[in-house]
N, C-alpha and C. Protein backbone atom coordinates (compact mmCIF):
# COMPACT_ATOMS: atom_id res chain seq x y z
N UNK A 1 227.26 -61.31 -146.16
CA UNK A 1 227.14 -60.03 -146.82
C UNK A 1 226.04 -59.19 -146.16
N UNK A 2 225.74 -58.10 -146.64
CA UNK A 2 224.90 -56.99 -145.76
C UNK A 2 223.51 -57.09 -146.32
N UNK A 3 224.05 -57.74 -147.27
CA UNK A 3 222.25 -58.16 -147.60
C UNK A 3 221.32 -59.22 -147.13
N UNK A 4 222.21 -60.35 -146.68
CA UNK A 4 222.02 -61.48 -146.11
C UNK A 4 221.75 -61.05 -144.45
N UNK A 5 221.86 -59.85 -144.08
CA UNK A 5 221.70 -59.32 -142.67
C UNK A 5 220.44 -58.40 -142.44
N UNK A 6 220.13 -57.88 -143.81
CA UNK A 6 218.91 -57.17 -143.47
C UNK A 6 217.63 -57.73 -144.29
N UNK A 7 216.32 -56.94 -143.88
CA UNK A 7 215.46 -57.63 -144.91
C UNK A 7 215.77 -57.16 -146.26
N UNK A 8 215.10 -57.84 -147.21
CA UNK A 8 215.24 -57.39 -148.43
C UNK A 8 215.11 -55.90 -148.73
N UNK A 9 214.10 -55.60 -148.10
CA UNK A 9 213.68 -54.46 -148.70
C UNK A 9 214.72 -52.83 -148.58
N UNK A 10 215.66 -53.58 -147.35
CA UNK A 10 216.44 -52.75 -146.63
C UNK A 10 217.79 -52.83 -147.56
N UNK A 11 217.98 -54.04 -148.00
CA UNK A 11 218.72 -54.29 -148.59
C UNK A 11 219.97 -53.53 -149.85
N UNK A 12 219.11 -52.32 -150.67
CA UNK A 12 219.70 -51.05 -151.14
C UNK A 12 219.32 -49.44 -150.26
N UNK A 13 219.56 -49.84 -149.00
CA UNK A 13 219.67 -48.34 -148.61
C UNK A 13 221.15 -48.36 -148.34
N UNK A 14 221.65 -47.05 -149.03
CA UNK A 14 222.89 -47.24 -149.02
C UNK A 14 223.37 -46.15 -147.31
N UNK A 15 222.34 -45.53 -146.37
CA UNK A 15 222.54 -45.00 -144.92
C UNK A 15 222.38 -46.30 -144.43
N UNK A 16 221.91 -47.18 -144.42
CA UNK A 16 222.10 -48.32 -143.43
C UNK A 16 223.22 -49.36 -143.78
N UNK A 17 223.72 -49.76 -145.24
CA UNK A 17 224.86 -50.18 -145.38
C UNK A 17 226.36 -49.67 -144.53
N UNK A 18 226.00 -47.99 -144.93
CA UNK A 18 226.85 -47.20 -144.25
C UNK A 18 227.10 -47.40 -142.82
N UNK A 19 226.07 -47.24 -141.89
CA UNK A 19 226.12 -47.64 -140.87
C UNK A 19 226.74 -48.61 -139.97
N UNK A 20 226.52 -49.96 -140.83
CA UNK A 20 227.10 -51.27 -141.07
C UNK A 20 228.36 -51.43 -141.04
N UNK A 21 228.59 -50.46 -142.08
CA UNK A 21 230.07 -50.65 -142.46
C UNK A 21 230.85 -49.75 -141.38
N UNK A 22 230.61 -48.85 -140.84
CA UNK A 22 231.32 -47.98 -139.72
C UNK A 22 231.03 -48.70 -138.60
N UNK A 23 229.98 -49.64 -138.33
CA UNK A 23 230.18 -50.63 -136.86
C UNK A 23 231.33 -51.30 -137.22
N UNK A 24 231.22 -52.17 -138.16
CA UNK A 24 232.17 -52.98 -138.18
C UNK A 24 233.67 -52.65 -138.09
N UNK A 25 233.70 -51.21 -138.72
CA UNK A 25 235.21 -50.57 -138.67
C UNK A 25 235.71 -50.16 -137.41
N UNK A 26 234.48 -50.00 -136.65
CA UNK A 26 235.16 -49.58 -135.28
C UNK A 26 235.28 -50.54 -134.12
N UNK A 27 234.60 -51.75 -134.36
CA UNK A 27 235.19 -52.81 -133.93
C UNK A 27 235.96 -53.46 -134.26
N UNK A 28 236.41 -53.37 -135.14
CA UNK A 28 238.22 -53.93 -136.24
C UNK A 28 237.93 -55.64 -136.59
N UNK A 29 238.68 -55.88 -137.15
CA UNK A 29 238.84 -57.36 -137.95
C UNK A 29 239.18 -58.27 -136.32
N UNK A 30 239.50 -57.76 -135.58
CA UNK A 30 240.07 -59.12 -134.16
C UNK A 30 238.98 -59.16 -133.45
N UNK A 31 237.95 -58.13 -133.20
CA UNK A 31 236.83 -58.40 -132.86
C UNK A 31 236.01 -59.19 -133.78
N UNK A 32 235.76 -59.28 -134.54
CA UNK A 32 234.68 -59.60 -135.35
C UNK A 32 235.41 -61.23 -135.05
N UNK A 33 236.70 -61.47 -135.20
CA UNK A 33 237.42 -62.69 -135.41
C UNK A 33 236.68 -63.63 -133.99
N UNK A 34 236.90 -62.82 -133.15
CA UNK A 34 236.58 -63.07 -131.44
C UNK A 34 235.60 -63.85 -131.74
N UNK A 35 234.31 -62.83 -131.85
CA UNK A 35 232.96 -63.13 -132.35
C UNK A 35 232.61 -63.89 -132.57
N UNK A 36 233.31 -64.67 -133.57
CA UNK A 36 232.45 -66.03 -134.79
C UNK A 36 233.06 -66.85 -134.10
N UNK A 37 234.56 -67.02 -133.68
CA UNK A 37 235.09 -68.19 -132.88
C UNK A 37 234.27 -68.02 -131.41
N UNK A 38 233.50 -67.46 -130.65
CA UNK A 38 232.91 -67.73 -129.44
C UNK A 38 231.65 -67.96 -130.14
N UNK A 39 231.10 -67.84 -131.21
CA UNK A 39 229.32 -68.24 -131.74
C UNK A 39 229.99 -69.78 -131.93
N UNK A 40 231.09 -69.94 -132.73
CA UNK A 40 231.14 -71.09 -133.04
C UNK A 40 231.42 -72.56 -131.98
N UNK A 41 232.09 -72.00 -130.99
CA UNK A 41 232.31 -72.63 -129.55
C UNK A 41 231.68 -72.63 -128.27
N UNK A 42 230.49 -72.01 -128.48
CA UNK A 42 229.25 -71.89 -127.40
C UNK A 42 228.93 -73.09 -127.32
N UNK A 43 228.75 -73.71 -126.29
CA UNK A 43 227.21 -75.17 -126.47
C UNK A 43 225.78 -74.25 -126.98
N UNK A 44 225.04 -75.29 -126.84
CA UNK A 44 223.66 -75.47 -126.96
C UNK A 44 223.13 -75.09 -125.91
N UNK A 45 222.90 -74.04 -125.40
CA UNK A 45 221.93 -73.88 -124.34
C UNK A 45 219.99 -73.66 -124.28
N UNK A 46 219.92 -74.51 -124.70
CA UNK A 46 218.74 -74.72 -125.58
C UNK A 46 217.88 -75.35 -124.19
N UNK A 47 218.56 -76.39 -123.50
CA UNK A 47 217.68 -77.00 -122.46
C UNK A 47 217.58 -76.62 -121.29
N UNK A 48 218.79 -75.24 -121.36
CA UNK A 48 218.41 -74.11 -120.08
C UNK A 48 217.49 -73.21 -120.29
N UNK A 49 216.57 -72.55 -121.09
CA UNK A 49 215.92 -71.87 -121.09
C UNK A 49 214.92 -72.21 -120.26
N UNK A 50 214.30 -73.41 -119.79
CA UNK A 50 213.38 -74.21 -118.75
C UNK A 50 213.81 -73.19 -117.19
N UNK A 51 215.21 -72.89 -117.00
CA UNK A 51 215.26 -71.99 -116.24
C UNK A 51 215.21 -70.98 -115.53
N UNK A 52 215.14 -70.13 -116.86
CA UNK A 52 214.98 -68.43 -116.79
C UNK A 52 214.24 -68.23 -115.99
N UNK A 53 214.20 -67.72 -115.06
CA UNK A 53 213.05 -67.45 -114.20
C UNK A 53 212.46 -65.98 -114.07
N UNK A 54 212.69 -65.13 -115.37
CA UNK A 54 212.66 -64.05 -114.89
C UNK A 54 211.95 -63.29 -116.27
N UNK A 55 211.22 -62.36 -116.22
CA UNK A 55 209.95 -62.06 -117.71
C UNK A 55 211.28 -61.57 -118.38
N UNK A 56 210.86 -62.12 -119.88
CA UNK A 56 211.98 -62.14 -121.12
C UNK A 56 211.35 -61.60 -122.07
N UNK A 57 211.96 -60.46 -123.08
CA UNK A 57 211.57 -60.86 -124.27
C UNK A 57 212.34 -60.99 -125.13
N UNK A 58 212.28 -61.87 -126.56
CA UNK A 58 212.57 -62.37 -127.45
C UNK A 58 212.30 -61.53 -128.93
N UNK A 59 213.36 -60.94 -129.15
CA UNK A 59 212.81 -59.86 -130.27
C UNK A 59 213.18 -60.61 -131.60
N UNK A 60 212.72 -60.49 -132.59
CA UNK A 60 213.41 -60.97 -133.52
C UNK A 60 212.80 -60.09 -135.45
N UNK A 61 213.87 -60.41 -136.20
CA UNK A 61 213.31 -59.37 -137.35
C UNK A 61 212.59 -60.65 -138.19
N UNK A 62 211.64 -60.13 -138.76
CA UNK A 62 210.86 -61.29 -139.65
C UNK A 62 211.56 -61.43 -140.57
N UNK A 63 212.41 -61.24 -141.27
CA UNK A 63 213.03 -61.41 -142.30
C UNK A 63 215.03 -62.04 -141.86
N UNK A 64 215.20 -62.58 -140.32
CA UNK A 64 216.51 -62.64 -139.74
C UNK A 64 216.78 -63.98 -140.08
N UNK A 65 218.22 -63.94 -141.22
CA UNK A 65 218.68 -64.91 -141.66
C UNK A 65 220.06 -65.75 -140.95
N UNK A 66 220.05 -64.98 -140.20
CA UNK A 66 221.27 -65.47 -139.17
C UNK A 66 221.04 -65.95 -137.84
N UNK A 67 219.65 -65.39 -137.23
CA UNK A 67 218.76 -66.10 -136.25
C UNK A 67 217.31 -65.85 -136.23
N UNK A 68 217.15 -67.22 -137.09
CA UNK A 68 215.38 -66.84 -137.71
C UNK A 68 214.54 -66.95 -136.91
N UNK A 69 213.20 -66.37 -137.02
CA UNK A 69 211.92 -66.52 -136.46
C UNK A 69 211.66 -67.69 -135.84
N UNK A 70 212.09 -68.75 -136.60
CA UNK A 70 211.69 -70.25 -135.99
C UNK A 70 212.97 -70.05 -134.70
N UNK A 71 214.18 -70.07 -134.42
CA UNK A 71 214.61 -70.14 -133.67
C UNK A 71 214.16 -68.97 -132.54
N UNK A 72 213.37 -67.90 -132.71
CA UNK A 72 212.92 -66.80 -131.44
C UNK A 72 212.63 -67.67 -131.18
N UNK A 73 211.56 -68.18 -132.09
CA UNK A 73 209.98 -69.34 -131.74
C UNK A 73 210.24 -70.15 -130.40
N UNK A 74 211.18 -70.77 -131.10
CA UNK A 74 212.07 -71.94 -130.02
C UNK A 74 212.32 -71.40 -128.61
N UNK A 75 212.83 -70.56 -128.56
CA UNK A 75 213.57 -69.62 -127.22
C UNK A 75 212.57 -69.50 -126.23
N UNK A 76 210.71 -68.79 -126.99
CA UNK A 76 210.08 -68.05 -126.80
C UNK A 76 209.19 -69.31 -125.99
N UNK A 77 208.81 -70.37 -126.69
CA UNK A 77 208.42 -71.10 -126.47
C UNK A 77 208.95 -71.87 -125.04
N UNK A 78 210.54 -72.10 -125.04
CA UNK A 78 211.35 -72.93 -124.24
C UNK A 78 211.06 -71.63 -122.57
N UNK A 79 210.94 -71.07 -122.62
CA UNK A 79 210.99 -69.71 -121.56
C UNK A 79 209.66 -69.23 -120.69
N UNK A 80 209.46 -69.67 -119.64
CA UNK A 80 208.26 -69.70 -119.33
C UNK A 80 207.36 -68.32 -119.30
N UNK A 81 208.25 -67.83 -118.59
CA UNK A 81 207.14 -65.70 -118.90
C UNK A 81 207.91 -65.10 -120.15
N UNK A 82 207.97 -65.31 -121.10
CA UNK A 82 208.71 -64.53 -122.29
C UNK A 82 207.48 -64.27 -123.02
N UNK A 83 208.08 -63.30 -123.83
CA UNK A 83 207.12 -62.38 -125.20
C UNK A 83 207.82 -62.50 -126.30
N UNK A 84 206.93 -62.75 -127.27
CA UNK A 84 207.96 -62.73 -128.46
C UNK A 84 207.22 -61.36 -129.50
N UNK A 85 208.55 -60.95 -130.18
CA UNK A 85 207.67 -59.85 -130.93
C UNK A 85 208.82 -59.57 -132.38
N UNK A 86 207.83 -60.16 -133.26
CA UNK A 86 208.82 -60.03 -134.30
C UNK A 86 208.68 -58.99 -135.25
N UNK A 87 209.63 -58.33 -135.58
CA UNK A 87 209.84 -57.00 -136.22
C UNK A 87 209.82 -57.19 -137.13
N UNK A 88 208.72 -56.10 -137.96
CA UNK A 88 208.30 -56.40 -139.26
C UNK A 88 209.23 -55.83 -140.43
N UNK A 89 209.72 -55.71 -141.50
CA UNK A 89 210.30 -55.50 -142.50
C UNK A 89 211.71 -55.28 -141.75
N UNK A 90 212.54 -56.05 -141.05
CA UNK A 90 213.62 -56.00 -140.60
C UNK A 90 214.16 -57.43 -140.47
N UNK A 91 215.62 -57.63 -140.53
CA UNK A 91 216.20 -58.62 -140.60
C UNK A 91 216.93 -58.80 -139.32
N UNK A 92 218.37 -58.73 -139.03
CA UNK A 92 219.19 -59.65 -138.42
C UNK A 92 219.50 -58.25 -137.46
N UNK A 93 219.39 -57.07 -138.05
CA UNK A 93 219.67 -55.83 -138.03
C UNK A 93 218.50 -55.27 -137.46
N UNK A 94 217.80 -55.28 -136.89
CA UNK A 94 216.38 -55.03 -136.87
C UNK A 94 216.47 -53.64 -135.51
N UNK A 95 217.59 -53.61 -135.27
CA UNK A 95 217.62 -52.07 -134.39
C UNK A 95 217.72 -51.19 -135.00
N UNK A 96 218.67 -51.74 -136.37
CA UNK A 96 218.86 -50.25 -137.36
C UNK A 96 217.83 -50.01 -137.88
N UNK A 97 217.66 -51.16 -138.51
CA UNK A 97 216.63 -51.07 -139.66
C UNK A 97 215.19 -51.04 -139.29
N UNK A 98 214.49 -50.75 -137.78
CA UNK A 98 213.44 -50.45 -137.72
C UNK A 98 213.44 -50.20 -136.27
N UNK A 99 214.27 -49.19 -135.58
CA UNK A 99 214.27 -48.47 -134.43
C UNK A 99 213.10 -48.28 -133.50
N UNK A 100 211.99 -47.56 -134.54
CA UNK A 100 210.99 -47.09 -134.03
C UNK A 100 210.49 -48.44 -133.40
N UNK A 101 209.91 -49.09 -134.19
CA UNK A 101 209.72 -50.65 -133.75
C UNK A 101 209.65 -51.65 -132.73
N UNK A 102 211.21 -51.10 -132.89
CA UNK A 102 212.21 -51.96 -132.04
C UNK A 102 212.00 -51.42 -130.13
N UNK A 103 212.17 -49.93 -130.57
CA UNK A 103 211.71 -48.91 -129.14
C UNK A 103 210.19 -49.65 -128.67
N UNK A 104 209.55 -49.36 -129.49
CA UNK A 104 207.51 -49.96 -128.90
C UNK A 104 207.37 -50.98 -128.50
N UNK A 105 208.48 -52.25 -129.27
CA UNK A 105 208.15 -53.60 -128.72
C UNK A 105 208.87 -53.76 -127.33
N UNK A 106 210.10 -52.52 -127.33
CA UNK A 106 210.53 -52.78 -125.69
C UNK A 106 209.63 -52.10 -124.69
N UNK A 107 209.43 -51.07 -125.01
CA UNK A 107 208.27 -50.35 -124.13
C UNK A 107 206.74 -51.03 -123.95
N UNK A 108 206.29 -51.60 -124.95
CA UNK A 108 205.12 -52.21 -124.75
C UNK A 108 205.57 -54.04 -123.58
N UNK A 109 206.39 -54.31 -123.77
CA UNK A 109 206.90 -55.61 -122.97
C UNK A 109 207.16 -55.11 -121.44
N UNK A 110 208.16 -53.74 -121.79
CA UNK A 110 208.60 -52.99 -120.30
C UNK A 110 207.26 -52.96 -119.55
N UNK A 111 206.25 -51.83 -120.12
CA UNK A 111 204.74 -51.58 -119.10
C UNK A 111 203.64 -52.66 -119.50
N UNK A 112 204.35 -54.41 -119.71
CA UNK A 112 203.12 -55.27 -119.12
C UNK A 112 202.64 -55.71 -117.83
């Protein structure tokens, strides 16, 4: 549900539900279908991150119930030049729901 995607607090704005709901419409029901059957059939690439060889960052919303903080953690940790920067009052959604944010933590990572 759309609440389970954003933080709480985001949770009754009914412009970002909206939003939500017009992504999803314009990617249709066979996309979304795509989607969950390739999340669900991925491996674990968990013991490649030792690889990356290249500066990363790892964004994540403090409140993301679909890929939580502990798992950035993990990524952030597993990745040798990465940044992690977790977005405050934002969830899973954390481009919508906190743009500004979202822009500074790329720009501040971009000019390190």
């Amino acid at each position: 549900s759309f609440a389970n995607t954003v933080h709480p607090d985001n949770a009754s704005d009914s412009r970002l539900y909206s939003m939500h709901r017009a992504m999803s419409a314009a990617a249709g029901p066979e996309a979304y279908i795509r989607h969950q059957e390739a999340i669900i059939g991925r491996p674990d690439c968990r013991p490649m991150l030792k690889d990356i060889a290249v500066p990363t960052l790892v964004l994540v919303g403090e409140s993301d119930q679909i890929s939580p903080p502990s798992a950035a953690d993990e990524m952030h940790l597993g990745i040798l030049d990465s940044t992690l920067a977790v977005v405050p009052r934002a969830g899973h959604l954390s481009l919508i729901e906190q743009p500004d944010l979202v822009n500074k933590a790329l720009i501040a990572w971009a000019q390190r």
